[in-house]
Protein backbone atom coordinates (compact mmCIF):
# COMPACT_ATOMS: atom_id res chain seq x y z
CA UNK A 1 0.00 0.00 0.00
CA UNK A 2 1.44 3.43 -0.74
CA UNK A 3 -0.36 7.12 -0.53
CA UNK A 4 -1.21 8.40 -4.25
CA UNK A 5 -2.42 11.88 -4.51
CA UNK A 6 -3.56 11.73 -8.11
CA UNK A 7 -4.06 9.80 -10.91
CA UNK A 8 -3.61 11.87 -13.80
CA UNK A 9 -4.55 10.01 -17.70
CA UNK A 10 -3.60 11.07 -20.97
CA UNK A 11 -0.85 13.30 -19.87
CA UNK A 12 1.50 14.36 -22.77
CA UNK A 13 4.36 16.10 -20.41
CA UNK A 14 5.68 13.69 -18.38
CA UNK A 15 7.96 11.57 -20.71
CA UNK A 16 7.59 10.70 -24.50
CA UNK A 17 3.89 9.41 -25.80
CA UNK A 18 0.90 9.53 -24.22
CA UNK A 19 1.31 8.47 -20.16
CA UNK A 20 -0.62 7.56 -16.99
CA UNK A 21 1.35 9.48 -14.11
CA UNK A 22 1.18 8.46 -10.40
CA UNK A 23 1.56 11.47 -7.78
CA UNK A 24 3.53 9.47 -4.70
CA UNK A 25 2.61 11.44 -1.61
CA UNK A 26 6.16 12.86 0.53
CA UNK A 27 9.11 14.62 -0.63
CA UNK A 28 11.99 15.74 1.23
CA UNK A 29 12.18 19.38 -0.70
CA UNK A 30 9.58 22.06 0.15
CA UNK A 31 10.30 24.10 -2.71
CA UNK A 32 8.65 27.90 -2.17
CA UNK A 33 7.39 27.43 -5.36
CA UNK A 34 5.92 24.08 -5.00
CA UNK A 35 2.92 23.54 -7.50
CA UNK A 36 1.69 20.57 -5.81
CA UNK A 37 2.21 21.25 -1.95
CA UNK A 38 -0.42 18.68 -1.16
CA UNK A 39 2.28 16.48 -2.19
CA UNK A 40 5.07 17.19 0.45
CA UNK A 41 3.89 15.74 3.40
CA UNK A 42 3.90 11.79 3.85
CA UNK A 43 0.39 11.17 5.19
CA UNK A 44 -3.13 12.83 4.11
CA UNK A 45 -4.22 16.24 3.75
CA UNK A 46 -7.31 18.03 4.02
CA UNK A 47 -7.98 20.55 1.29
CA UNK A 48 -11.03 23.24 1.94
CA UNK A 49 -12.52 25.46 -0.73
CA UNK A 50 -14.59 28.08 1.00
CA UNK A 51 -16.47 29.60 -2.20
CA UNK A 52 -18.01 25.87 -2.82
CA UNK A 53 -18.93 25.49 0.78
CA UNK A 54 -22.95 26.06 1.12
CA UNK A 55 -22.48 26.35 4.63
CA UNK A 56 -24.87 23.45 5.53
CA UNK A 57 -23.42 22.15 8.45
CA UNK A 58 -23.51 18.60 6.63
CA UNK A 59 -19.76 18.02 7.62
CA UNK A 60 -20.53 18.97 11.17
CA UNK A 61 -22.76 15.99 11.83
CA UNK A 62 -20.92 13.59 10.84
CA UNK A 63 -17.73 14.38 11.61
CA UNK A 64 -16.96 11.50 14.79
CA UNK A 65 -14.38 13.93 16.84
CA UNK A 66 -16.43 17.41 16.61
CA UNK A 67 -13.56 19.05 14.66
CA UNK A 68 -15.07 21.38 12.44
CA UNK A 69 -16.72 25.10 13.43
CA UNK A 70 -18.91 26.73 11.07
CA UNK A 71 -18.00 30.63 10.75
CA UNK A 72 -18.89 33.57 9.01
CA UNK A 73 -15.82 32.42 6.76
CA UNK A 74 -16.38 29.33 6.29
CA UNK A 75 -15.61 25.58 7.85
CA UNK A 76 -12.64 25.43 10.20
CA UNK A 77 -10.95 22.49 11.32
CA UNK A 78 -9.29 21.82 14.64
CA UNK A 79 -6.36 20.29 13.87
CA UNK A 80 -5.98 18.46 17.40
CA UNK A 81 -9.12 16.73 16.81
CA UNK A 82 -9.32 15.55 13.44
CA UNK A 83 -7.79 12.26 12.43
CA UNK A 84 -8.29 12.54 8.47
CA UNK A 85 -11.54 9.76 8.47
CA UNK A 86 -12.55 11.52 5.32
CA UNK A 87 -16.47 11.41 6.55
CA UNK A 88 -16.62 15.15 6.17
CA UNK A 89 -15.42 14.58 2.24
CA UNK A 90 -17.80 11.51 1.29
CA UNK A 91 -20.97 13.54 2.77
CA UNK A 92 -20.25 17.21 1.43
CA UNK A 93 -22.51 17.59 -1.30
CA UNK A 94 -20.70 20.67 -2.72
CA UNK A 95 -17.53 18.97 -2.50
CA UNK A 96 -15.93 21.71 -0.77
CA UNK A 97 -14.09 19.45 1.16
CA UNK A 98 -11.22 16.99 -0.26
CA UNK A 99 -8.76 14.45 1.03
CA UNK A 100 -5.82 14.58 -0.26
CA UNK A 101 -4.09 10.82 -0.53
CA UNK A 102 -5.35 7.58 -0.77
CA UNK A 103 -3.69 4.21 -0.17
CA UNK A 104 -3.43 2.11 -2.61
CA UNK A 105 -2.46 -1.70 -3.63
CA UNK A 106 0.08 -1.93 -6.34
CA UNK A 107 -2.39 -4.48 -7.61
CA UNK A 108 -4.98 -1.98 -7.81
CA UNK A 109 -2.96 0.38 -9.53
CA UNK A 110 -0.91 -2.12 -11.78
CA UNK A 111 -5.20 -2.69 -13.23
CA UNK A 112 -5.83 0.80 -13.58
CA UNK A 113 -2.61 1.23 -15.52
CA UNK A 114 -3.15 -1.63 -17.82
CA UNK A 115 -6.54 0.52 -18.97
CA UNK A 116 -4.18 2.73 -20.71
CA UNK A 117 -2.08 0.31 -22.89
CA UNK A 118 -3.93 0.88 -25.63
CA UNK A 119 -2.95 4.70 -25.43
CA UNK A 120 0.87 4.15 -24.71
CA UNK A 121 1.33 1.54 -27.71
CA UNK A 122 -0.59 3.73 -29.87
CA UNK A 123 1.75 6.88 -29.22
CA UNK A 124 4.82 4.94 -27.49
CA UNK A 125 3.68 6.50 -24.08
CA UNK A 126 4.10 4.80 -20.56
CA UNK A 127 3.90 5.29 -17.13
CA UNK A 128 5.54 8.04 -15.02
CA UNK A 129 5.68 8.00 -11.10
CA UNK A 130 6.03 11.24 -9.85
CA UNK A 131 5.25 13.09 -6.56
CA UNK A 132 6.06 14.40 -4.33
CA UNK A 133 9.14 12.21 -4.75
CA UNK A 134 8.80 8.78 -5.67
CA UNK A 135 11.98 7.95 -4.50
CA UNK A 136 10.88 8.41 -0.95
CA UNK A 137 9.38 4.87 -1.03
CA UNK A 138 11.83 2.57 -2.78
CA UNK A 139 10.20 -0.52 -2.37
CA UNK A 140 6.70 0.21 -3.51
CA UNK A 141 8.01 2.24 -6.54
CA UNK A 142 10.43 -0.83 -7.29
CA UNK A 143 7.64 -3.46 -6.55
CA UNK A 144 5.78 -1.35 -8.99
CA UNK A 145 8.46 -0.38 -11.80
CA UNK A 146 9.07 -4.01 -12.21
CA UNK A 147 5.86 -5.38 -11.97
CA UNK A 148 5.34 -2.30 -15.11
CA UNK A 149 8.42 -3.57 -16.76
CA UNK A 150 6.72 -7.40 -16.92
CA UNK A 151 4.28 -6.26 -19.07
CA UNK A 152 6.78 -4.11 -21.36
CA UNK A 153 5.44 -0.68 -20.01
CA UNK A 154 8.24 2.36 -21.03
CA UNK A 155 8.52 3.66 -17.51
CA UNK A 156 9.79 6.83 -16.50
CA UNK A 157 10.57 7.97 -13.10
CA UNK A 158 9.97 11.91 -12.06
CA UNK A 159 12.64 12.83 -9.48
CA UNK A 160 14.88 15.48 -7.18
CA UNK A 161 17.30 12.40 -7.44
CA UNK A 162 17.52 13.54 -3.40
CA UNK A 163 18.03 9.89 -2.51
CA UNK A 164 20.60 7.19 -1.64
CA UNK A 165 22.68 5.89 -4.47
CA UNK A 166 22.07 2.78 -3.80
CA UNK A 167 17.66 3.83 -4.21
CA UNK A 168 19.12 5.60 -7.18
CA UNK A 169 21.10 2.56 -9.15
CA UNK A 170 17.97 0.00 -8.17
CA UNK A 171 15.49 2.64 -9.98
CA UNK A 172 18.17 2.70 -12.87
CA UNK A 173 17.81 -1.23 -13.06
CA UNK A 174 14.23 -1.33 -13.27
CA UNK A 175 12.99 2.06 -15.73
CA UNK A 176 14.06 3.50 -19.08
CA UNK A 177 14.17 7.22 -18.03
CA UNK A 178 14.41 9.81 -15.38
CA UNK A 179 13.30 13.11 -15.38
CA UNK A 180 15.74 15.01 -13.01
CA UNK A 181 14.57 18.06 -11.53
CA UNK A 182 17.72 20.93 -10.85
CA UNK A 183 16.26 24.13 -9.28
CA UNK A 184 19.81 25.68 -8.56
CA UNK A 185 23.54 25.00 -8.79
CA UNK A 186 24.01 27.15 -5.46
CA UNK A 187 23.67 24.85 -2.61
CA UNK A 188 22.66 28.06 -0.36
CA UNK A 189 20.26 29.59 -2.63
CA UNK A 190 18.75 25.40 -3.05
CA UNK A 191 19.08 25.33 0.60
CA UNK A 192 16.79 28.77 0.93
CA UNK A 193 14.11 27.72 -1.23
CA UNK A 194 14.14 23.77 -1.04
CA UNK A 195 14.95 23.81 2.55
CA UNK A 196 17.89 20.99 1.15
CA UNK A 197 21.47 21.80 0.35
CA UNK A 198 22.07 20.56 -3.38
CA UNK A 199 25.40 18.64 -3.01
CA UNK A 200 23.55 14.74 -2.95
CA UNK A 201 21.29 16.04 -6.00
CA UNK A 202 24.46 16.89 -7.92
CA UNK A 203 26.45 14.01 -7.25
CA UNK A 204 23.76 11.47 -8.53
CA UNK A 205 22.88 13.39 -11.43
CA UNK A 206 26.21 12.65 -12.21
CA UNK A 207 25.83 9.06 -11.15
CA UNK A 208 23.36 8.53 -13.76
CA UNK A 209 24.75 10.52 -16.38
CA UNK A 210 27.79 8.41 -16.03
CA UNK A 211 26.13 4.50 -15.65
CA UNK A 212 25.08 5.96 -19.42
CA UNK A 213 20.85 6.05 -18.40
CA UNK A 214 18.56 8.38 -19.96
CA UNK A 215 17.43 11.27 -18.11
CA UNK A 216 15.54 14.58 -18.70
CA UNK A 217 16.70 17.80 -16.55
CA UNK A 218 13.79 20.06 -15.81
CA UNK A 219 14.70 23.46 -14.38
CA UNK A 220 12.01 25.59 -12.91
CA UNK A 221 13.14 28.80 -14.54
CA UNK A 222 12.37 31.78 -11.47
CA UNK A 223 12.88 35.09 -12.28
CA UNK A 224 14.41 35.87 -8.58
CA UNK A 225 15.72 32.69 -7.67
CA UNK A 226 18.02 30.86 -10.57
CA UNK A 227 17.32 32.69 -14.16
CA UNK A 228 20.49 34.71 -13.73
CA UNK A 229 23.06 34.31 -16.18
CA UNK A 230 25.27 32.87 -13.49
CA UNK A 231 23.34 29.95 -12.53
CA UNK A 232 21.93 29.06 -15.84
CA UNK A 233 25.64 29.23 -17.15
CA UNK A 234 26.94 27.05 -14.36
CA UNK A 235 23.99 24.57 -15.44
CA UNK A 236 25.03 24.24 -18.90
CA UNK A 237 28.60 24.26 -17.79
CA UNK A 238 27.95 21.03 -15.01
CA UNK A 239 25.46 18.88 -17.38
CA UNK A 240 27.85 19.60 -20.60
CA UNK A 241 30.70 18.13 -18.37
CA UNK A 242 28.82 14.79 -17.89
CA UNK A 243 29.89 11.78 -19.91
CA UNK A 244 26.06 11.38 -21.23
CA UNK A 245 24.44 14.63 -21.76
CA UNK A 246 20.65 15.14 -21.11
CA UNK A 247 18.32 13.65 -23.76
CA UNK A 248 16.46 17.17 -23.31
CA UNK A 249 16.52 20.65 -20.95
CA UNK A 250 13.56 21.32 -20.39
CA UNK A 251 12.51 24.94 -18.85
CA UNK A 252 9.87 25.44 -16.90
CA UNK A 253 8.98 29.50 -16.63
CA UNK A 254 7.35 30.10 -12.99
CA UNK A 255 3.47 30.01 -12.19
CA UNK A 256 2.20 30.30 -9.19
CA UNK A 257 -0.54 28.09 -9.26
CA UNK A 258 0.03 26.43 -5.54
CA UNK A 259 -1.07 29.40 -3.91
CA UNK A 260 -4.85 28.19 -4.69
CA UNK A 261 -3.74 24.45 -2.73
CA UNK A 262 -1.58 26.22 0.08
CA UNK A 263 -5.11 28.24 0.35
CA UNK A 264 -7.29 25.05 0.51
CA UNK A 265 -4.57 23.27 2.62
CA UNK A 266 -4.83 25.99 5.17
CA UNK A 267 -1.18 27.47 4.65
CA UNK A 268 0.69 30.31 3.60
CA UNK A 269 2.30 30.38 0.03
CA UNK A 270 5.67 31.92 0.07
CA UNK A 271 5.33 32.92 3.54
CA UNK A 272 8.66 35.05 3.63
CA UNK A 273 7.72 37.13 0.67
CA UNK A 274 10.63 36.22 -1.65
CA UNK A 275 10.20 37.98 -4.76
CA UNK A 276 10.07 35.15 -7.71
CA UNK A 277 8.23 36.13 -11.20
CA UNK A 278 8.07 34.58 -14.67
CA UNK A 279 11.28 35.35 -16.31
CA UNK A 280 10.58 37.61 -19.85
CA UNK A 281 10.49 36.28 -23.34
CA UNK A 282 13.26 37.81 -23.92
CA UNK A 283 15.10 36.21 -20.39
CA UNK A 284 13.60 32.93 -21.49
CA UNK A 285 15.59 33.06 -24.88
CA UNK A 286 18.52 34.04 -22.65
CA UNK A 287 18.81 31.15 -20.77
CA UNK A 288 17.85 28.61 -24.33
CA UNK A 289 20.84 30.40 -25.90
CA UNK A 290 23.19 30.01 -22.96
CA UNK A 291 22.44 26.34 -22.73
CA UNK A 292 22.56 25.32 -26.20
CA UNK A 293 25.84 27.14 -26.60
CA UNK A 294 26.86 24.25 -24.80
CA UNK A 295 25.81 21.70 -26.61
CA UNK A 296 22.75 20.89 -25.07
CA UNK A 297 18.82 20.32 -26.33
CA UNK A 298 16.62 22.81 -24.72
CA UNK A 299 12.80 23.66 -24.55
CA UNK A 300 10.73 25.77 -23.17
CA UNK A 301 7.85 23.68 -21.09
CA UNK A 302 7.69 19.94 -21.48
């Protein structure tokens, strides 16, 4: 059993061909900029969207531990008392109220993946594990990358590579490709936004690039935090020293779409107020030109 906060089908951006992609709940990074904070913590979340809420008091009476208080702004949950049951979630007929995570057999999933064969042969798709960080749980995600690779699925593994290298070579063994997330090359500007130094990240990135595997780098590109010519040069400069060069860069310009979750979740989005915007067309083109002066495949999303 393992905690899966979505199940997303059909997705086109999370390896080659058409995929199924499996959010893993947990992840050792709390990036400020995190898109999908309900997947950071290892265990459930409640998510809350007050302009939904009809204010019927439905989830009062059946919630077991009296945890929730109707106000003027809405439902608010004691945090002391409730345990996560879900009742309030099932009975809401507004569905204002969502859990976030549910546990799931790799049976279960291994069926619901097998729906989408069809799809992947059709457009050489696959499955993609993602998170949160899927590495956080090695033997589920193993259990379930091989059981995948039984059945010839292309699987693809979507990671901060923040892991053991001995997690690291047993994913190698049993996918064809990673898709390695780099948010800086400054361990003290990662350790300020990812609340991790970077040193680990960067020495298995160049573990895989050097067992020869196939990997994607992904770089959240944050006008504030690591579009500056310095850090994208020391990018190129790092993965155009590795012995197998990314298949593909791809750059991701900032959103901030997680400050609707953090909102539903009950928490503050960048809560110290560092100043991160989407980098300019013409700072986007910057960065692709400083990259593939170095040899290296870039796009812009992906």
């Amino acid at each position: 059993m393992n905690l899966i906060f979505d199940i997303k089908r059909y997705a086109i951006n999370d390896g080659p061909g058409i995929r199924i992609t499996l959010f893993m709940k947990g992840c050792p990074l709390s990036c400020v900029w995190c898109h999908n904070p309900e997947g950071i913590r290892n265990g459930k979340d409640k998510l809350y969207t007050a302009k939904k809420c009809l204010g019927c008091g439905t989830c009062l009476k059946v919630c077991p531990n009296g945890a929730l208080t109707l106000t003027p702004e809405g439902i608010v949950t004691d945090k002391q008392k409730c345990v996560l049951c879900g009742r309030c979630a099932e009975e809401c007929p507004a569905m204002a109220i969502e859990i976030s995570g549910t546990e799931y057999t790799a049976e279960y999933l291994i069926h619901e993946i097998e729906k989408e064969i069809p799809f992947m042969d059709q457009s050489g798709g696959g499955v993609t594990f993602c998170g949160g960080e899927p590495l956080l749980h090695p033997k589920f995600l193993i259990d379930m990358l091989k059981r995948c690779g039984q059945q010839g699925i292309h699987r693809a593994v979507d990671t901060t590579l923040l892991a053991r290298k001995e997690t690291v070579d047993e994913v190698m063994r049993n996918c064809e490709l990673l898709l390695i997330d780099l948010k800086s090359m400054d361990s003290t500007v990662h350790q300020t936004f990812c609340d991790v130094p970077n040193e680990l990240i960067l020495e298995n990135i160049r573990r895989v690039a050097e067992a020869g595997f196939p990997y994607y780098i992904r770089i959240p590109l944050i006008e504030g935090v690591n579009a500056d010519e310095k850090n994208i040069k020391q990018s190129a400069e790092f993965l155009a020293s590795l012995p197998r060069h990314p298949e593909i860069i791809n750059l991701l310009p900032y959103h901030d779409i997680g400050k609707g979750k953090h909102t539903k979740l009950g928490s503050i989005y960048n809560p110290k107020g560092y100043k991160m915007q989407t980098p300019s067309e013409e700072v986007q083109q910057q960065c692709i030109q400083i990259l593939t002066d170095y040899g290296l495949k870039v796009t812009i999303g992906g």
